[in-house]
C-alpha atoms as a PDB file:
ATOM      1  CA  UNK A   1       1.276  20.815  11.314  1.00  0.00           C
ATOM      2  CA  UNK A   2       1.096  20.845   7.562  1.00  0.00           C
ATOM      3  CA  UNK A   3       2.996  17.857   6.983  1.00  0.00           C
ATOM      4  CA  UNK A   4       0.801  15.845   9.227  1.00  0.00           C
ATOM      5  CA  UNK A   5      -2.665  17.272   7.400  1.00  0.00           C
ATOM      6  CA  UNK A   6      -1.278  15.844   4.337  1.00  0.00           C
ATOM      7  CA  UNK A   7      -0.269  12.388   6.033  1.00  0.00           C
ATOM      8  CA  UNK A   8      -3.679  11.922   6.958  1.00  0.00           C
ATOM      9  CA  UNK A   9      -4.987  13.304   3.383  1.00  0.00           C
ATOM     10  CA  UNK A  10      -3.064   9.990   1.674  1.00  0.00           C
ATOM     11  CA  UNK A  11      -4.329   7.712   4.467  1.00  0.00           C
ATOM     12  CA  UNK A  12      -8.178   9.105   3.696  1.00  0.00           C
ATOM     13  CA  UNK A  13      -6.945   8.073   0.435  1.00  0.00           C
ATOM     14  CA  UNK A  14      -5.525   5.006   0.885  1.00  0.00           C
ATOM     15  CA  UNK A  15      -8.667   3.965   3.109  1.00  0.00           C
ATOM     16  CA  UNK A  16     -10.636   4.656  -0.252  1.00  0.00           C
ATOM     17  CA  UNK A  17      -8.574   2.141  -2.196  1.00  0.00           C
ATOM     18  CA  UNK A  18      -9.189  -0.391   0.107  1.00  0.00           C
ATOM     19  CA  UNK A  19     -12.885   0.020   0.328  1.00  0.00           C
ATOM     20  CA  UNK A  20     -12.976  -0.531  -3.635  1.00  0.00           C
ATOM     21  CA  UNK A  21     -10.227  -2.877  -3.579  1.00  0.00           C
ATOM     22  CA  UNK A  22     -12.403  -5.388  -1.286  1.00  0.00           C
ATOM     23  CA  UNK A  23     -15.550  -4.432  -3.627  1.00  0.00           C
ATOM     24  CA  UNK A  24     -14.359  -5.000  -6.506  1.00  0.00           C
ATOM     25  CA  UNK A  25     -12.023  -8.657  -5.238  1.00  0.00           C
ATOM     26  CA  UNK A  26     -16.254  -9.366  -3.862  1.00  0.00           C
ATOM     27  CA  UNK A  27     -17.752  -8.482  -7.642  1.00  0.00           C
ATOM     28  CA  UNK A  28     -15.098 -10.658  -8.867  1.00  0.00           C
ATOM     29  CA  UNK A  29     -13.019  -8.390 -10.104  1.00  0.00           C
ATOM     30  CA  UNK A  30      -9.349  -9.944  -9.007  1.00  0.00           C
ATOM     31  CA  UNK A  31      -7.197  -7.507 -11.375  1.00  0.00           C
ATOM     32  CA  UNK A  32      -8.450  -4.235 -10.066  1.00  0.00           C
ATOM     33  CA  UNK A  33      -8.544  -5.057  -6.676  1.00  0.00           C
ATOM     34  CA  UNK A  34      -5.150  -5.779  -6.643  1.00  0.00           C
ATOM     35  CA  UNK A  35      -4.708  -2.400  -8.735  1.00  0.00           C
ATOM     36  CA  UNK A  36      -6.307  -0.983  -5.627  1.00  0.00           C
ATOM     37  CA  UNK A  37      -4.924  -2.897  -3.081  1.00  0.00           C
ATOM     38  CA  UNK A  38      -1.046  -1.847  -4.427  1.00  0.00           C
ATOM     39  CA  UNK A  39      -2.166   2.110  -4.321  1.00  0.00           C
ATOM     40  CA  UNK A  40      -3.436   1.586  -1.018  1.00  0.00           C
ATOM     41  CA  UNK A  41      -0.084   0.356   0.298  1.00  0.00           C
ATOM     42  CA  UNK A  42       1.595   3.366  -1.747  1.00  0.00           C
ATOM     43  CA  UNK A  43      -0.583   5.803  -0.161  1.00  0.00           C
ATOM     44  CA  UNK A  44      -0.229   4.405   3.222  1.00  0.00           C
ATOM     45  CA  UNK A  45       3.637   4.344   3.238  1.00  0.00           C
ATOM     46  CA  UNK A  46       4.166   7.452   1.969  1.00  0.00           C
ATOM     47  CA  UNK A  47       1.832   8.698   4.453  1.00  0.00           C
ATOM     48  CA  UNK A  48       3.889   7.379   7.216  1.00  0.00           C
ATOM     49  CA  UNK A  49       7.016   9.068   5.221  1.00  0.00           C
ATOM     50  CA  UNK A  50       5.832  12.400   5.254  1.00  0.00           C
ATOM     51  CA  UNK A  51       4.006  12.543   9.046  1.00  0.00           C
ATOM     52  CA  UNK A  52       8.137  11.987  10.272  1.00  0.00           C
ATOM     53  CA  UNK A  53       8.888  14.554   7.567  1.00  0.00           C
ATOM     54  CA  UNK A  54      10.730  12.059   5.038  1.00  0.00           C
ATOM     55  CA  UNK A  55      11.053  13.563   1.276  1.00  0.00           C
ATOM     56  CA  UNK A  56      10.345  10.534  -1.211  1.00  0.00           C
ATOM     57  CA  UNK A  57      11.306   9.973  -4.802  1.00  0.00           C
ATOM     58  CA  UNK A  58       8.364   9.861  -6.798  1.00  0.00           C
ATOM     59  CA  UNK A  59       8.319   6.285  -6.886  1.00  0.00           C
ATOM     60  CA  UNK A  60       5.259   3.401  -6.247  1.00  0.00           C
ATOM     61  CA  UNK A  61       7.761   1.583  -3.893  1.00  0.00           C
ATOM     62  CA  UNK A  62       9.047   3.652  -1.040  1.00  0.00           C
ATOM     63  CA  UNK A  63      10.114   0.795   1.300  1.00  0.00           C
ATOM     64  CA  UNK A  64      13.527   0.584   1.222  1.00  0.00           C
ATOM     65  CA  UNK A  65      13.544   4.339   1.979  1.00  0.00           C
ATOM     66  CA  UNK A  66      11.320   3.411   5.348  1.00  0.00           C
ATOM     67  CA  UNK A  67      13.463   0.494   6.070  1.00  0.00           C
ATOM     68  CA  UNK A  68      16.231   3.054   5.848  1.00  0.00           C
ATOM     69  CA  UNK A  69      14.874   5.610   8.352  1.00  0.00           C
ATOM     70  CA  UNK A  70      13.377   2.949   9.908  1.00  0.00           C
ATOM     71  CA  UNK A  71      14.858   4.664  13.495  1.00  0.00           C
ATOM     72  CA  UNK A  72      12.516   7.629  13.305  1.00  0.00           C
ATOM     73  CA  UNK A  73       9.964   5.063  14.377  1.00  0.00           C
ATOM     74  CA  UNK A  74       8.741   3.251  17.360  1.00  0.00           C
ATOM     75  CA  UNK A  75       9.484  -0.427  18.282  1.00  0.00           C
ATOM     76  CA  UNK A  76       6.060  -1.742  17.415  1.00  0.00           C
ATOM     77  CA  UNK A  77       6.459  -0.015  13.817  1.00  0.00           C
ATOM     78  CA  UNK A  78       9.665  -1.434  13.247  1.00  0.00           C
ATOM     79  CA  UNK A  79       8.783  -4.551  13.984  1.00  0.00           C
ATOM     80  CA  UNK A  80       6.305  -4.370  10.933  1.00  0.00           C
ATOM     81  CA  UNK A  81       9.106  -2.783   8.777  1.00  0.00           C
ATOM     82  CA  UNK A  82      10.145  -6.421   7.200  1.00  0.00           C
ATOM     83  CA  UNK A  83       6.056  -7.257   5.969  1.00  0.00           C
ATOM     84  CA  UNK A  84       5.680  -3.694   5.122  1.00  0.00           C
ATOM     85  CA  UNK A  85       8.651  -3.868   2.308  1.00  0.00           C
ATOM     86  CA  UNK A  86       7.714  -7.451   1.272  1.00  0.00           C
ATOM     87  CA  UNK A  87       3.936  -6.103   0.827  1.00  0.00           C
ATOM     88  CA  UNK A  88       5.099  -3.347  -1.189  1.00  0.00           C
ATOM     89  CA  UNK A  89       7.577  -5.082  -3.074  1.00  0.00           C
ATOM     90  CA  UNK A  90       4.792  -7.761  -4.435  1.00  0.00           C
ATOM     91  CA  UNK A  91       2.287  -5.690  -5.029  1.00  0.00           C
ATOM     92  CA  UNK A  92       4.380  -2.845  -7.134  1.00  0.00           C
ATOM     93  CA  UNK A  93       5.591  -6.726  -9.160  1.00  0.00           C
ATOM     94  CA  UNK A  94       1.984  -6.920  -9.875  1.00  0.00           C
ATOM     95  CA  UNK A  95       1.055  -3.252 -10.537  1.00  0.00           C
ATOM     96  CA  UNK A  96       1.368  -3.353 -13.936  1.00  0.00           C
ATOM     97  CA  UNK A  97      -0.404  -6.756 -14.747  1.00  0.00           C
ATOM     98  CA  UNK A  98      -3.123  -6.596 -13.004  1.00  0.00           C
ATOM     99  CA  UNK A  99      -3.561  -3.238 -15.286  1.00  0.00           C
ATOM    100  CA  UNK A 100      -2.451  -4.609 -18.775  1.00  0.00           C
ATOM    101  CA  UNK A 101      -1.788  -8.326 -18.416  1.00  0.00           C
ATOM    102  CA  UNK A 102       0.722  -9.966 -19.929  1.00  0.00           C
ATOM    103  CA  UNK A 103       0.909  -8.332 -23.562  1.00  0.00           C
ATOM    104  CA  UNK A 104       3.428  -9.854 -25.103  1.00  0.00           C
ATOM    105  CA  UNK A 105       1.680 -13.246 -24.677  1.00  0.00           C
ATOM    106  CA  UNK A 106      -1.919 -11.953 -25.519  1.00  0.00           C
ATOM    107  CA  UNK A 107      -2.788 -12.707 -21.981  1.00  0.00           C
ATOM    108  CA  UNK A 108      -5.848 -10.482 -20.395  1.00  0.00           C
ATOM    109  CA  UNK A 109      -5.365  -8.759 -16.752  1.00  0.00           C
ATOM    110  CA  UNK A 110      -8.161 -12.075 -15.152  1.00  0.00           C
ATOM    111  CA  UNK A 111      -5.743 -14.258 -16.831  1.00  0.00           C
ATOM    112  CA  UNK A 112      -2.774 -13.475 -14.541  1.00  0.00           C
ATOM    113  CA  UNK A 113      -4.590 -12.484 -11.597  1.00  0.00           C
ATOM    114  CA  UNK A 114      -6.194 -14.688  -9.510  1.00  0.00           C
ATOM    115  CA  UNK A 115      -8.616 -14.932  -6.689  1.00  0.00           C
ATOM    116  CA  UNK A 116      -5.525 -15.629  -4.755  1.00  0.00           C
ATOM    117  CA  UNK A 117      -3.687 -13.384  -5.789  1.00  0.00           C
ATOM    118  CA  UNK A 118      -6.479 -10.561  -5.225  1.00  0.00           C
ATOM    119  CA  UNK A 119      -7.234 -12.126  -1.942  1.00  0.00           C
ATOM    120  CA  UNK A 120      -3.468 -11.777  -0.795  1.00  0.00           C
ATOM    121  CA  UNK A 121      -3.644  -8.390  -2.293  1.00  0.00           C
ATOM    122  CA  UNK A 122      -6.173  -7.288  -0.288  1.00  0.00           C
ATOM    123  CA  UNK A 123      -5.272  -8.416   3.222  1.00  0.00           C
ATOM    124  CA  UNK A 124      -2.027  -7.306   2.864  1.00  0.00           C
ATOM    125  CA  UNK A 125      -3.868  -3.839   2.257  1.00  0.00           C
ATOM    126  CA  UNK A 126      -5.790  -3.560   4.800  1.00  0.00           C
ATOM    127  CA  UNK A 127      -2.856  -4.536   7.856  1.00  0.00           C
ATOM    128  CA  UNK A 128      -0.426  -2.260   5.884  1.00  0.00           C
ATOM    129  CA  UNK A 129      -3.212   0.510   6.168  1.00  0.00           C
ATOM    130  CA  UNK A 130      -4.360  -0.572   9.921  1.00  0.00           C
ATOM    131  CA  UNK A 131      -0.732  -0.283  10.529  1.00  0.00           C
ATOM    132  CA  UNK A 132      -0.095   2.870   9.014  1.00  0.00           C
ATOM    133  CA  UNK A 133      -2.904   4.526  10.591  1.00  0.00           C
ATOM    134  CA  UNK A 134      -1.917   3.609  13.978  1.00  0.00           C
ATOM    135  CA  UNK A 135       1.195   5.272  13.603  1.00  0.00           C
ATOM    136  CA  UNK A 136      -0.187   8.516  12.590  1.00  0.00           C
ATOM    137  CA  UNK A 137      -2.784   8.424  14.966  1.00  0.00           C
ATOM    138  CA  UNK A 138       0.139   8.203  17.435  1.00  0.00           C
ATOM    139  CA  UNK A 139       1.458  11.370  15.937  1.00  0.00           C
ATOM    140  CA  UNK A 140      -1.696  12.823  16.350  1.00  0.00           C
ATOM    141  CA  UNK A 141      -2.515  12.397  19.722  1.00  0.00           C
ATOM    142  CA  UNK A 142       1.287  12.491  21.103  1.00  0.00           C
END
């Protein structure tokens, strides 16, 4: 099934981004893992989307779009649904920060991103991924 090749293409992806998200939060680097940590949870949610054959707009945050089909999926999935669309929502907030920083105050990417907010970053990464890869896996096997 082509659809499901690519699902698990984006999660190979995604599993990338988290492996350099959590190197670079240990070097330090709190700005780019959350850059990493964000495409992780893009990747992984849009690989859920397409395994259940969902078109998506070409967007970073595709949660209300799984909240809406939301049915396609099993209980344990949904039950995930409401942390799935907060992680997304936060991290897409901090997308372009934790690139550019605040420019119109002169502020630097480490000066509004934290260890904190990398840390969050991060573990919200790697359940949305764990999560995500169940799910296909499920496809997968069932």
């Amino acid at each position: 099934m082509s659809l499901l090749k690519v699902a698990r293409a984006y999660l190979r992806q995604a599993e990338a981004r988290l492996k350099d998200a959590r190197d670079a939060f240990a070097e330090g680097n709190y700005p780019y893992a959350v850059r990493l940590s964000q495409e992780c949870v893009e990747l992984s949610l849009k690989a859920v989307l397409k395994a259940v054959g969902i078109e998506y707009p070409k967007i970073h945050d595709v949660s209300d779009i799984l909240v809406d089909v939301g049915w396609r999926f099993p209980e344990w999935f949904r039950e995930e649904l409401g942390f799935l669309q907060e992680t997304s929502r936060i991290l897409v907030k901090k997308r372009e920060i934790s690139l550019y920083g605040g420019e119109e105050a002169f502020l630097t990417p480490e000066e509004v991103i934290s260890r904190g907010d990398a840390e969050d970053a991060t573990q919200r990464a790697g359940r949305t991924q764990e999560v995500c890869k169940r799910l296909i896996d499920s496809i997968n096997v069932g």
